[in-house]
PDB file of N, CA and C in Angstrom:
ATOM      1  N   UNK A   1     143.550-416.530 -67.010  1.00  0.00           N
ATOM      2  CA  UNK A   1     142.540-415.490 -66.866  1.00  0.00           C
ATOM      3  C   UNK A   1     143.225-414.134 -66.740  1.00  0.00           C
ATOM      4  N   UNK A   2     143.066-413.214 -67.718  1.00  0.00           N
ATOM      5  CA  UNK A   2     143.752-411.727 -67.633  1.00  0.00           C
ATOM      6  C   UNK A   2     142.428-411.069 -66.427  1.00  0.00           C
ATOM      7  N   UNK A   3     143.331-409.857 -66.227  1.00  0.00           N
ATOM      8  CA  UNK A   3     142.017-408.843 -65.404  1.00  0.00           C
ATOM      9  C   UNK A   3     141.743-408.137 -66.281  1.00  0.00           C
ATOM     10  N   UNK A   4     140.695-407.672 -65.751  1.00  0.00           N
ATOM     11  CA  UNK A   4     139.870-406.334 -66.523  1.00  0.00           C
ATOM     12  C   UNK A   4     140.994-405.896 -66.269  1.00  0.00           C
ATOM     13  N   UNK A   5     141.485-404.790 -67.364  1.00  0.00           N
ATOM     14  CA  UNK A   5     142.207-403.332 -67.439  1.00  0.00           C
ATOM     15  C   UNK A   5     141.200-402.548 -67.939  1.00  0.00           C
ATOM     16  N   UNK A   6     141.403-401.357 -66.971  1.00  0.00           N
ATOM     17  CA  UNK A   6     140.533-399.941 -67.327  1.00  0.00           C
ATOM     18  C   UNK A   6     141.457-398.794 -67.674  1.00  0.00           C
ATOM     19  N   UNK A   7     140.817-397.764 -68.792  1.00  0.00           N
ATOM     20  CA  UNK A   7     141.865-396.457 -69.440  1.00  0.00           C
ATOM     21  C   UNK A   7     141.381-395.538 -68.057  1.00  0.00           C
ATOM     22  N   UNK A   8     142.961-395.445 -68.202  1.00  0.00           N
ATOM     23  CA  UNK A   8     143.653-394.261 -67.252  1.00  0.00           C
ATOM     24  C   UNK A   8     143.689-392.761 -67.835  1.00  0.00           C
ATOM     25  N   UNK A   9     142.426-391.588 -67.408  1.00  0.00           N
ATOM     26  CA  UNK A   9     142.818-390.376 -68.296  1.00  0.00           C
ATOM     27  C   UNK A   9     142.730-389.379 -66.995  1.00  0.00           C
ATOM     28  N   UNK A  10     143.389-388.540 -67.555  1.00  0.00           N
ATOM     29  CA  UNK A  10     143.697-387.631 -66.541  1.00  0.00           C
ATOM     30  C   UNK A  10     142.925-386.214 -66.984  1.00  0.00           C
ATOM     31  N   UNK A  11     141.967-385.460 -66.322  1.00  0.00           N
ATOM     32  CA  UNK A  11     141.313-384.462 -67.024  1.00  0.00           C
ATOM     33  C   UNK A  11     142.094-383.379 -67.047  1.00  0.00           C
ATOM     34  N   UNK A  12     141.797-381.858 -67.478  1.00  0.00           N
ATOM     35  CA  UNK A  12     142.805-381.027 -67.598  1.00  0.00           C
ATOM     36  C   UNK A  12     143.132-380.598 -66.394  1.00  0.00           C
ATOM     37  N   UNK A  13     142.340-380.764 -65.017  1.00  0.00           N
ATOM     38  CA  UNK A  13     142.783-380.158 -64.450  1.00  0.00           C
ATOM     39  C   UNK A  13     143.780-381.054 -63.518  1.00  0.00           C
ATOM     40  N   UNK A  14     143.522-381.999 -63.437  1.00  0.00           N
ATOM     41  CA  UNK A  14     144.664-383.155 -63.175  1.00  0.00           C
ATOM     42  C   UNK A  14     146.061-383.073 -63.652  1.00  0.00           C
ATOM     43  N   UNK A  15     146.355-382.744 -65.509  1.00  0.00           N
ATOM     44  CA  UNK A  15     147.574-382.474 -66.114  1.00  0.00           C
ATOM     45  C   UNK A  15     148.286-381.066 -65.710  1.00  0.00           C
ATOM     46  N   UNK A  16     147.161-380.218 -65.206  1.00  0.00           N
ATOM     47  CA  UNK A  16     147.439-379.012 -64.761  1.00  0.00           C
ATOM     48  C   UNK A  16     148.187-379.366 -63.049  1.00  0.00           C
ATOM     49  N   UNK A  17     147.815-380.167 -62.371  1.00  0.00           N
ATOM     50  CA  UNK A  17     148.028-380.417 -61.037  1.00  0.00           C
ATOM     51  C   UNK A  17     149.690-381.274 -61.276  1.00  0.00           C
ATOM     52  N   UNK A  18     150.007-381.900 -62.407  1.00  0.00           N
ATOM     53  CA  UNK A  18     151.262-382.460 -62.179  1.00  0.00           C
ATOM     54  C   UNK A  18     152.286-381.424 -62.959  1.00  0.00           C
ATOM     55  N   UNK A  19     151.916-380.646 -63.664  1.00  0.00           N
ATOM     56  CA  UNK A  19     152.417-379.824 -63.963  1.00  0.00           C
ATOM     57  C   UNK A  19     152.944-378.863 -63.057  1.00  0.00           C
ATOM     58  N   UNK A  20     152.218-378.800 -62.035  1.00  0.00           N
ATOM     59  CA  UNK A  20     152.396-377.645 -60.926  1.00  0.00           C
ATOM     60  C   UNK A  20     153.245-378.410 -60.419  1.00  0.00           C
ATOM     61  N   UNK A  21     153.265-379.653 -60.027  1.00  0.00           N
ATOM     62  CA  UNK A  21     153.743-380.131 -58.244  1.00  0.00           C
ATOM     63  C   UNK A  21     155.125-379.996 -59.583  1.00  0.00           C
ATOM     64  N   UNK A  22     155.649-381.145 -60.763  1.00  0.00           N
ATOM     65  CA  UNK A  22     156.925-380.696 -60.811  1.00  0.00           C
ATOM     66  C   UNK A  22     157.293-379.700 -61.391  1.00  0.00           C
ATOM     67  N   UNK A  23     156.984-378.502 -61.459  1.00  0.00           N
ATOM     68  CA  UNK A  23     157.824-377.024 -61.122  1.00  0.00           C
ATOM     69  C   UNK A  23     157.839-376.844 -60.447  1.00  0.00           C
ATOM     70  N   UNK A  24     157.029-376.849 -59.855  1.00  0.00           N
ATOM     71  CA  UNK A  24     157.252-376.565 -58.132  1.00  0.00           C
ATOM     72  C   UNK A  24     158.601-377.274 -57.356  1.00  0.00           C
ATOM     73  N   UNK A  25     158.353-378.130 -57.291  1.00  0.00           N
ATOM     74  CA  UNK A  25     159.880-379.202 -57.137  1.00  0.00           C
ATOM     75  C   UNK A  25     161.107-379.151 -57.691  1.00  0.00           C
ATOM     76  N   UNK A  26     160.709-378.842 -58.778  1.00  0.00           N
ATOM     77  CA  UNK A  26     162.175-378.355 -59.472  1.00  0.00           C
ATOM     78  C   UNK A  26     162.809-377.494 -59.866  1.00  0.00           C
ATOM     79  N   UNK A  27     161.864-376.021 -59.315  1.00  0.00           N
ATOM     80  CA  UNK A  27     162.314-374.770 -58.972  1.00  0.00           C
ATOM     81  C   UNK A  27     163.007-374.535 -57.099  1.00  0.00           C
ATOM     82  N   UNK A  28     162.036-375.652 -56.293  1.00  0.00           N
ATOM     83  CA  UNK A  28     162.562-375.648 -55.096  1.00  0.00           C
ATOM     84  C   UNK A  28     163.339-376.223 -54.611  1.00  0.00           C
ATOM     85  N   UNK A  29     163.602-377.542 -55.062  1.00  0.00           N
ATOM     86  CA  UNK A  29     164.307-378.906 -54.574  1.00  0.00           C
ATOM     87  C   UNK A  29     165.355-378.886 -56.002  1.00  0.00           C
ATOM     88  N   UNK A  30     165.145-380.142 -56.491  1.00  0.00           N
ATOM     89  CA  UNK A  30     166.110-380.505 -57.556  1.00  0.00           C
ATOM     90  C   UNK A  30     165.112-381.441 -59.228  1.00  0.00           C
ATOM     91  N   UNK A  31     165.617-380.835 -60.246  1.00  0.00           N
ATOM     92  CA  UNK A  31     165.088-381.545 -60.858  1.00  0.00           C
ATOM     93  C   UNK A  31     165.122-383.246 -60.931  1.00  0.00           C
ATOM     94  N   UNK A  32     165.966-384.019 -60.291  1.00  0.00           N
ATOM     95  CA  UNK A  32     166.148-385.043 -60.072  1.00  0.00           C
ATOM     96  C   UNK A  32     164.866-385.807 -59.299  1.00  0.00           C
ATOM     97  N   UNK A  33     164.755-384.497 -58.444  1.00  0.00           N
ATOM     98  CA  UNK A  33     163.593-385.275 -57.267  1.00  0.00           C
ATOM     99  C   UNK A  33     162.237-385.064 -57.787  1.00  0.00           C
ATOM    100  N   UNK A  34     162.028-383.900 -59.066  1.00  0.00           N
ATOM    101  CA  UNK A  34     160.892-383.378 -59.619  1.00  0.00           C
ATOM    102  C   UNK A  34     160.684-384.412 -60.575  1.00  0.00           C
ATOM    103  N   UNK A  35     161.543-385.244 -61.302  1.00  0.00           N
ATOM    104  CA  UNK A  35     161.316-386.808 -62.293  1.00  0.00           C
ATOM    105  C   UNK A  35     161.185-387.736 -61.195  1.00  0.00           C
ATOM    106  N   UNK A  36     161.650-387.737 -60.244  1.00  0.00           N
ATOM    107  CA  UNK A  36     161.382-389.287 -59.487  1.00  0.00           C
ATOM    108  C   UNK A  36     159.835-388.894 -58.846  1.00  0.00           C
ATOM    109  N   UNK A  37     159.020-387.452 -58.282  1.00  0.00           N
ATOM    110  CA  UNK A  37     157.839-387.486 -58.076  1.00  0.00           C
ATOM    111  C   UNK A  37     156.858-388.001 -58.831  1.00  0.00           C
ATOM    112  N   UNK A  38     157.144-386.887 -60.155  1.00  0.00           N
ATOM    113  CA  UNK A  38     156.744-387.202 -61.715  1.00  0.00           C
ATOM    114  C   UNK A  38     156.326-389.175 -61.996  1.00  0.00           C
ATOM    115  N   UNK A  39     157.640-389.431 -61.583  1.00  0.00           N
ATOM    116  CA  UNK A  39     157.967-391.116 -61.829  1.00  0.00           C
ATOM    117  C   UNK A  39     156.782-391.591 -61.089  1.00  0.00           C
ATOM    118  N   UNK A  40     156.617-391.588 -59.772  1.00  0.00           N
ATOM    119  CA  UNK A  40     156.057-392.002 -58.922  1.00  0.00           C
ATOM    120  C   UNK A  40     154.368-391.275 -59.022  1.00  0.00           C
ATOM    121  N   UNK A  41     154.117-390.384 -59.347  1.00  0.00           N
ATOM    122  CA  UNK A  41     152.383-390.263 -59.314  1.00  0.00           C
ATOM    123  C   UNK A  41     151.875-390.685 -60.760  1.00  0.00           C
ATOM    124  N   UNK A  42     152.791-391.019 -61.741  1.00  0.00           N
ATOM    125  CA  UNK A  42     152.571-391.757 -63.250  1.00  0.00           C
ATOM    126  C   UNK A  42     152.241-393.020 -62.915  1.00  0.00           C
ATOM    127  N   UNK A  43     153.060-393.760 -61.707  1.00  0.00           N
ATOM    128  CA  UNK A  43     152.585-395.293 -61.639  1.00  0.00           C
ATOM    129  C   UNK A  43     152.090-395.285 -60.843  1.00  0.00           C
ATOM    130  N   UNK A  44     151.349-394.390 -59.511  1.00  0.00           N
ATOM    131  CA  UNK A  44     150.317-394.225 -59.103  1.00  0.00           C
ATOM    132  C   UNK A  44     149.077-394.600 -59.715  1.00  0.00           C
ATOM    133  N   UNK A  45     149.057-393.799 -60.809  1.00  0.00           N
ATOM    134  CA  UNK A  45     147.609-393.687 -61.598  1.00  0.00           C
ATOM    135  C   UNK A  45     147.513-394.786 -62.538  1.00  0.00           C
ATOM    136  N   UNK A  46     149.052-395.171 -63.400  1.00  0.00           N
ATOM    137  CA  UNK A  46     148.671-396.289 -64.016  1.00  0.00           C
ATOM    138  C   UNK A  46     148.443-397.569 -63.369  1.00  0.00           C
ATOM    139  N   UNK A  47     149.217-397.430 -61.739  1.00  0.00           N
ATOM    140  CA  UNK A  47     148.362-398.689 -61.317  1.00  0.00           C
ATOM    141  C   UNK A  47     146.432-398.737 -60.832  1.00  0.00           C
ATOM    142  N   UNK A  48     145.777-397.077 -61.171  1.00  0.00           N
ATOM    143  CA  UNK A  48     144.646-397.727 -60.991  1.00  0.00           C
ATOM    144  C   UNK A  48     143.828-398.402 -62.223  1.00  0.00           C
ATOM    145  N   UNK A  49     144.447-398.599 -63.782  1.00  0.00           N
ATOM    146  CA  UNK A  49     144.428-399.134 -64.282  1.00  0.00           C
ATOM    147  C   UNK A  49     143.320-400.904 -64.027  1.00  0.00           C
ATOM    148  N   UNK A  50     143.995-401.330 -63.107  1.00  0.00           N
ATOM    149  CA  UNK A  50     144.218-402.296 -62.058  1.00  0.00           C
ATOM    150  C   UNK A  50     143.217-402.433 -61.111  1.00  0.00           C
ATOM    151  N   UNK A  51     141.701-402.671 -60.267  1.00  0.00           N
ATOM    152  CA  UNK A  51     141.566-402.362 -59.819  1.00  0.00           C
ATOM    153  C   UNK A  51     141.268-401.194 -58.723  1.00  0.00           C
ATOM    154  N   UNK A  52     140.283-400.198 -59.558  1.00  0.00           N
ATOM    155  CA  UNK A  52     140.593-399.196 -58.883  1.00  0.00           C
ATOM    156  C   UNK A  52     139.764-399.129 -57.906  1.00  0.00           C
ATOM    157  N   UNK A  53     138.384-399.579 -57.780  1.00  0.00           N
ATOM    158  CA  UNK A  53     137.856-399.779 -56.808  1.00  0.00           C
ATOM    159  C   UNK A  53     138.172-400.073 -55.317  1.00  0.00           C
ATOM    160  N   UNK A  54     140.243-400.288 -55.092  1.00  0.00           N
ATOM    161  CA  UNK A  54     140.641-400.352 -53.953  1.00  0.00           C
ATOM    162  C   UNK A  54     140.519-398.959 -53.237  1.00  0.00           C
ATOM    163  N   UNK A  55     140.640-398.203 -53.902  1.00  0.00           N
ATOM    164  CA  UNK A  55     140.842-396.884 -53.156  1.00  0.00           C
ATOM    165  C   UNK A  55     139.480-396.669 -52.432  1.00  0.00           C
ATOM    166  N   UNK A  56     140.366-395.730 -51.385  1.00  0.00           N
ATOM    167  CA  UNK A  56     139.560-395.368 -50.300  1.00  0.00           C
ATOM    168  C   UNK A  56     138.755-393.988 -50.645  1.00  0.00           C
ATOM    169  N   UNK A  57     137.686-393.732 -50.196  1.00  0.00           N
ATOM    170  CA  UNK A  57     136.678-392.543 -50.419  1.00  0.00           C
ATOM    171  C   UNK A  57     137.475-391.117 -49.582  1.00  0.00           C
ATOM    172  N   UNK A  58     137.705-389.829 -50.453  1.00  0.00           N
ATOM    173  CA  UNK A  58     137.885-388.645 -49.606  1.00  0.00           C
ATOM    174  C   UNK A  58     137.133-388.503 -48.222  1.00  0.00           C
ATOM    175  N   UNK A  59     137.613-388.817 -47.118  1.00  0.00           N
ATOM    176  CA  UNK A  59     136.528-388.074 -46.409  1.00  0.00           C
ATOM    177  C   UNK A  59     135.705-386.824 -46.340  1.00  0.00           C
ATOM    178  N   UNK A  60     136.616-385.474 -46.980  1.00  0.00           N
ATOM    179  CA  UNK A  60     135.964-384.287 -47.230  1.00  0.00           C
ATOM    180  C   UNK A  60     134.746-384.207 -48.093  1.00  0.00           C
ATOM    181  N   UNK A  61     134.529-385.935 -49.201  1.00  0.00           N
ATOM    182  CA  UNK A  61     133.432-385.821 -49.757  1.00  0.00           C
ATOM    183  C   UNK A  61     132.252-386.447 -49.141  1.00  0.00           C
ATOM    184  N   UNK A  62     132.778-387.907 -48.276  1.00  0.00           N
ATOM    185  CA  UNK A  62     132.260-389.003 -47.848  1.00  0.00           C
ATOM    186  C   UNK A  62     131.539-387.989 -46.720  1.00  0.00           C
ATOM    187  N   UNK A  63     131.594-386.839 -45.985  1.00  0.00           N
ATOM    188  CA  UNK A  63     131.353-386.196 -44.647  1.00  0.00           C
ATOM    189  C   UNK A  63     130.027-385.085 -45.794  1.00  0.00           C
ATOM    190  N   UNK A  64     130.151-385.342 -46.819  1.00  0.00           N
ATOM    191  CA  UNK A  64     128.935-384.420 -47.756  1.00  0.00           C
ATOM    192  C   UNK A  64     127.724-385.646 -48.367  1.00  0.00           C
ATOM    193  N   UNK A  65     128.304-387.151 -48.106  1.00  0.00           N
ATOM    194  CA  UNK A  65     127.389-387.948 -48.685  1.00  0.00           C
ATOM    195  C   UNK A  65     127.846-388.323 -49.890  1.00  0.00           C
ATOM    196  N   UNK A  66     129.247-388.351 -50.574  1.00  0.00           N
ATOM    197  CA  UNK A  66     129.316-388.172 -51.968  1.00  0.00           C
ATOM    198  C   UNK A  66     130.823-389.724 -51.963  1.00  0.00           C
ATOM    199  N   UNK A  67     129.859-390.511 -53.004  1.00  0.00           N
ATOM    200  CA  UNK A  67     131.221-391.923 -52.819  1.00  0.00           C
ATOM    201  C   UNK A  67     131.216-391.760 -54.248  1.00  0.00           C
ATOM    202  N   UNK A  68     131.175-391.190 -55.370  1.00  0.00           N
ATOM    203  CA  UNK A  68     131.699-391.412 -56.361  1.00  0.00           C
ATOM    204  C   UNK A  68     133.130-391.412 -56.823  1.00  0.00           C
ATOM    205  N   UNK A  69     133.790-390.484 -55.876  1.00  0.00           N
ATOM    206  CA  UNK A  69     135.016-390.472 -56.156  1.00  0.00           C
ATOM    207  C   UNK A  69     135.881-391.019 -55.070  1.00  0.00           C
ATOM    208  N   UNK A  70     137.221-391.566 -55.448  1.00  0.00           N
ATOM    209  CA  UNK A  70     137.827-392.516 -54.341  1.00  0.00           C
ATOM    210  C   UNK A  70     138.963-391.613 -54.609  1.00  0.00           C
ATOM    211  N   UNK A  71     140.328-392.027 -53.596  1.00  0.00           N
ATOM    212  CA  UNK A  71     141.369-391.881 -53.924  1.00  0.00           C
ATOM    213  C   UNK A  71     142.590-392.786 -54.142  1.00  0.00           C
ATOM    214  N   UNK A  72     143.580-392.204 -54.279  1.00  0.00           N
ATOM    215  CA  UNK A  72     144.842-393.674 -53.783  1.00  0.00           C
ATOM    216  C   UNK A  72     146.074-392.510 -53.731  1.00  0.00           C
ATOM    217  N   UNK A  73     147.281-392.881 -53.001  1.00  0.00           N
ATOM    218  CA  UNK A  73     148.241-391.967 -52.611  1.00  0.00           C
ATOM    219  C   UNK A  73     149.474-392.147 -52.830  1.00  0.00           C
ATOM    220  N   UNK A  74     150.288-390.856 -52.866  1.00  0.00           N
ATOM    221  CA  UNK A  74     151.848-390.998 -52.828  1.00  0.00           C
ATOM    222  C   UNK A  74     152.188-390.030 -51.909  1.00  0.00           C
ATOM    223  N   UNK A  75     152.057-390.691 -50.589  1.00  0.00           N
ATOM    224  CA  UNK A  75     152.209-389.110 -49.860  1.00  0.00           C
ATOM    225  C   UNK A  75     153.241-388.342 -50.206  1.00  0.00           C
ATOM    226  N   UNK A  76     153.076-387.004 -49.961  1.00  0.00           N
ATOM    227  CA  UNK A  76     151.901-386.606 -49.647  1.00  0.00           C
ATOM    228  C   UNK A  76     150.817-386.233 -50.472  1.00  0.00           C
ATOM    229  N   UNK A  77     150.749-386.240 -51.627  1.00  0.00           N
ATOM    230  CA  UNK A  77     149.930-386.175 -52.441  1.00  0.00           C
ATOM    231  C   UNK A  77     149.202-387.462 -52.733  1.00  0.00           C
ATOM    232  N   UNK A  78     147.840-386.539 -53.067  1.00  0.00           N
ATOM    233  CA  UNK A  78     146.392-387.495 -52.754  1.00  0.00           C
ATOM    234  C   UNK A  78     145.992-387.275 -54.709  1.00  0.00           C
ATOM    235  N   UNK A  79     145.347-388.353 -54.510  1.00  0.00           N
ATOM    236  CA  UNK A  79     144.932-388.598 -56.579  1.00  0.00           C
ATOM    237  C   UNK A  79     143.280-388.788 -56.446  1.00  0.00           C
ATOM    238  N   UNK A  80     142.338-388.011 -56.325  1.00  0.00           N
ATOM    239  CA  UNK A  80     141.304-387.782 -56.681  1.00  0.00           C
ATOM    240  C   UNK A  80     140.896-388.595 -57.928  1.00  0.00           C
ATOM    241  N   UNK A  81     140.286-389.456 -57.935  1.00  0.00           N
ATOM    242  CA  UNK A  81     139.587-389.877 -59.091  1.00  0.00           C
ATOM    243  C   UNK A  81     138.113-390.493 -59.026  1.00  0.00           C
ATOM    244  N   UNK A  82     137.287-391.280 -60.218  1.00  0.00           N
ATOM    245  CA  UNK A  82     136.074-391.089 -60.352  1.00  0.00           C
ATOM    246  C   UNK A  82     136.037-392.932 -61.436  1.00  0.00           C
ATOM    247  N   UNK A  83     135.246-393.663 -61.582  1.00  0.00           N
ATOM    248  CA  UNK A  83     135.863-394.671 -62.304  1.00  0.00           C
ATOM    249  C   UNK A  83     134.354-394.620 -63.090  1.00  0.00           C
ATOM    250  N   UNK A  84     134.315-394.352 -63.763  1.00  0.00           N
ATOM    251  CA  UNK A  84     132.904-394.760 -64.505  1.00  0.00           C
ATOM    252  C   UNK A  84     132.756-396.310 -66.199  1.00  0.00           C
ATOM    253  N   UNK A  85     132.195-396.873 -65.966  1.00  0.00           N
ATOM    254  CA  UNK A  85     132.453-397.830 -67.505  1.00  0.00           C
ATOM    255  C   UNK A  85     133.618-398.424 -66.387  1.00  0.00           C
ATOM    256  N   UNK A  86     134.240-398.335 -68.300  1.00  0.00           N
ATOM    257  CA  UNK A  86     135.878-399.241 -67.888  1.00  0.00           C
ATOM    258  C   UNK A  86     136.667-397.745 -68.288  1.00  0.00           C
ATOM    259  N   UNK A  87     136.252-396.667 -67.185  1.00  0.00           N
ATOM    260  CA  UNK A  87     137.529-395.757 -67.186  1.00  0.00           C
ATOM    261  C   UNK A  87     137.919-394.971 -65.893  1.00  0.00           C
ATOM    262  N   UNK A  88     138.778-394.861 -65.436  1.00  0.00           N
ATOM    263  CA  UNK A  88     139.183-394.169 -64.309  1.00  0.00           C
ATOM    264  C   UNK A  88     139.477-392.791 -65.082  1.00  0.00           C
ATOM    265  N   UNK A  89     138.884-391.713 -64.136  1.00  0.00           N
ATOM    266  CA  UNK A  89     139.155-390.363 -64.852  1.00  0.00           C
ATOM    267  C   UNK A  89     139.878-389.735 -63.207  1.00  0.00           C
ATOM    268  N   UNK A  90     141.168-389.498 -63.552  1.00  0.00           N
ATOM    269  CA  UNK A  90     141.630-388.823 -62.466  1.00  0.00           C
ATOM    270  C   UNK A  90     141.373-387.259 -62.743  1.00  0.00           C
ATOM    271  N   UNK A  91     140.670-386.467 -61.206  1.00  0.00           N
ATOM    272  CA  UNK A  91     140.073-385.464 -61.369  1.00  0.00           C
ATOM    273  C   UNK A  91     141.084-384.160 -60.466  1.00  0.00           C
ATOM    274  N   UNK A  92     142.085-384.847 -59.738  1.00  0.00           N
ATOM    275  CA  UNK A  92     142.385-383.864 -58.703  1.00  0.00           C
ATOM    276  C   UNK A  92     143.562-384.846 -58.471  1.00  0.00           C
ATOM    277  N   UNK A  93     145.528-383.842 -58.078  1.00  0.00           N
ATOM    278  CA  UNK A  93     146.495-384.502 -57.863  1.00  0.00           C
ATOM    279  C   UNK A  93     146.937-383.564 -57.025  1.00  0.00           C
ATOM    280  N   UNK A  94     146.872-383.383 -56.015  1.00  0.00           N
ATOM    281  CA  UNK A  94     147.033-382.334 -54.864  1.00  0.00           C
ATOM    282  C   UNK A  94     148.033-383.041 -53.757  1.00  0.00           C
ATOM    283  N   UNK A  95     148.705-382.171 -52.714  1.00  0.00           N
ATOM    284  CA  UNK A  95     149.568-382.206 -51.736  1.00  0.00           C
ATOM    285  C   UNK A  95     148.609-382.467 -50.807  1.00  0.00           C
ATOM    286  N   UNK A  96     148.211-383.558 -50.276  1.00  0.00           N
ATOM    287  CA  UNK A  96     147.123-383.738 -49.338  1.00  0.00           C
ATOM    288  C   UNK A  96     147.423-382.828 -47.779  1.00  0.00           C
ATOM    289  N   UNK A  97     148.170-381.808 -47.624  1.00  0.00           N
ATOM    290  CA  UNK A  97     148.660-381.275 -46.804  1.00  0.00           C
ATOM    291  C   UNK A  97     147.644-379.938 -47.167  1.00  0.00           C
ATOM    292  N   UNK A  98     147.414-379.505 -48.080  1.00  0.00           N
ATOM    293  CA  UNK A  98     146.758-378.286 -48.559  1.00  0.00           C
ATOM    294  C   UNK A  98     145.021-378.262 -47.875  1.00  0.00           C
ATOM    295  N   UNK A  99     144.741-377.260 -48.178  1.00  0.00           N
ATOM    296  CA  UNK A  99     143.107-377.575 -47.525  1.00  0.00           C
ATOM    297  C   UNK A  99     142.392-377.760 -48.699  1.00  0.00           C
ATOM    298  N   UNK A 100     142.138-379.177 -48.734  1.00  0.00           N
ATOM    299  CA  UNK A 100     141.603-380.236 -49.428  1.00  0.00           C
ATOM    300  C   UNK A 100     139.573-380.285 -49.910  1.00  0.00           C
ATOM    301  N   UNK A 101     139.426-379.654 -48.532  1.00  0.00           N
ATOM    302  CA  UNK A 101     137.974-379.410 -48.171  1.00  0.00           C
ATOM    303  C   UNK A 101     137.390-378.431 -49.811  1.00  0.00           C
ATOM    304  N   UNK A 102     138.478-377.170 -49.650  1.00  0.00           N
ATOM    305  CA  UNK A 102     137.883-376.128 -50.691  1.00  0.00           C
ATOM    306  C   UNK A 102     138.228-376.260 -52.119  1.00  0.00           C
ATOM    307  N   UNK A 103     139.395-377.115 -51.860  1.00  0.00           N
ATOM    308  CA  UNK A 103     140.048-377.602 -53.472  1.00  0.00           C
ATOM    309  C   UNK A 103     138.803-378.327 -54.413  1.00  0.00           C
ATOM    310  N   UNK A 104     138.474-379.447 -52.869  1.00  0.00           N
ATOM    311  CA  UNK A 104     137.711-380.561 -53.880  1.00  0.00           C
ATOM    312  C   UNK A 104     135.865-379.946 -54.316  1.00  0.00           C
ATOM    313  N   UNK A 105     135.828-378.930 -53.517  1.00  0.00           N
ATOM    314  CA  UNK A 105     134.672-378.793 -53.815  1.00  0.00           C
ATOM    315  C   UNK A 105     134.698-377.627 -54.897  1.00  0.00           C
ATOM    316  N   UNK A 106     135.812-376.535 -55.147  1.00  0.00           N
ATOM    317  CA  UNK A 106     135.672-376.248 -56.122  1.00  0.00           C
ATOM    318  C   UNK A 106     136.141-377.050 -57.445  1.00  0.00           C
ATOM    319  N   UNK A 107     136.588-377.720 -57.341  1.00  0.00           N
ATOM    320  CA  UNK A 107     137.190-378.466 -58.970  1.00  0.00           C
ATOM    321  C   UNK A 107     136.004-379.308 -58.793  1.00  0.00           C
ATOM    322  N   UNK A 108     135.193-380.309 -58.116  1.00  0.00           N
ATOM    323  CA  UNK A 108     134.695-381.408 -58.424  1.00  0.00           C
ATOM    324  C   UNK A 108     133.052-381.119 -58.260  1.00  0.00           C
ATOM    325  N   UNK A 109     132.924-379.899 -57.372  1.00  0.00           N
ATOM    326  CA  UNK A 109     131.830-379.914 -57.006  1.00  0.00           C
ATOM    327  C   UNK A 109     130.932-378.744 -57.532  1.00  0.00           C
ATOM    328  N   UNK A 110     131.959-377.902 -58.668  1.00  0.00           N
ATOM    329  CA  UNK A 110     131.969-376.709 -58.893  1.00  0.00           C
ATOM    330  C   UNK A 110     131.368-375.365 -57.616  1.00  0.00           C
ATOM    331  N   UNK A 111     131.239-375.167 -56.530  1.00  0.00           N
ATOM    332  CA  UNK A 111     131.201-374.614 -55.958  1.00  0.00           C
ATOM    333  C   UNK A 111     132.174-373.475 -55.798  1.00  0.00           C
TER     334      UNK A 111
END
């Protein structure tokens, strides 16, 4: 028996969010550590492929009434996503250290 596999897409503002964290990293730290982040929030997301329904609900949305979107983590960064059909659409790849509250409601909530 295989599992369901679901497509993994990342919207623009998601490609925009890993784009940031490694320059960011590899203008501050080392490019070494900016591919092993890179490395690590790629198989983040391709493992929600997999079950994504494990992830846990934002509280900043869950405290508005809102479970459509879950997350899953590499601390410190948090992966915002949304699973609709058979697709996980990751919506948000943020430093869960940031204030999360105004991020998610402007990217997701357009506010």
């Amino acid at each position: 028996m295989t599992e369901a596999r679901y497509a993994v897409l990342l919207t623009e503002g998601a490609e925009q969010d890993l784009e940031s964290i490694y320059d960011y990293i590899a203008e501050f730290d080392s490019l070494a550590n900016a591919d092993y982040v890179l490395d690590r929030l790629t198989e983040a997301a391709e493992g929600l492929a997999i079950f994504p329904e494990r992830g846990s609900y934002p509280k900043e949305l869950l405290a508005l009434g809102i479970k459509e979107y879950r997350q899953t983590f590499f601390k410190p960064y948090r992966m915002i996503y949304r699973v609709i059909d058979a697709r996980v659409y990751v919506h948000v790849i943020a430093d869960g250290r940031r204030d999360m509250q105004s991020l998610l409601a402007r990217r997701l909530l357009g506010a």
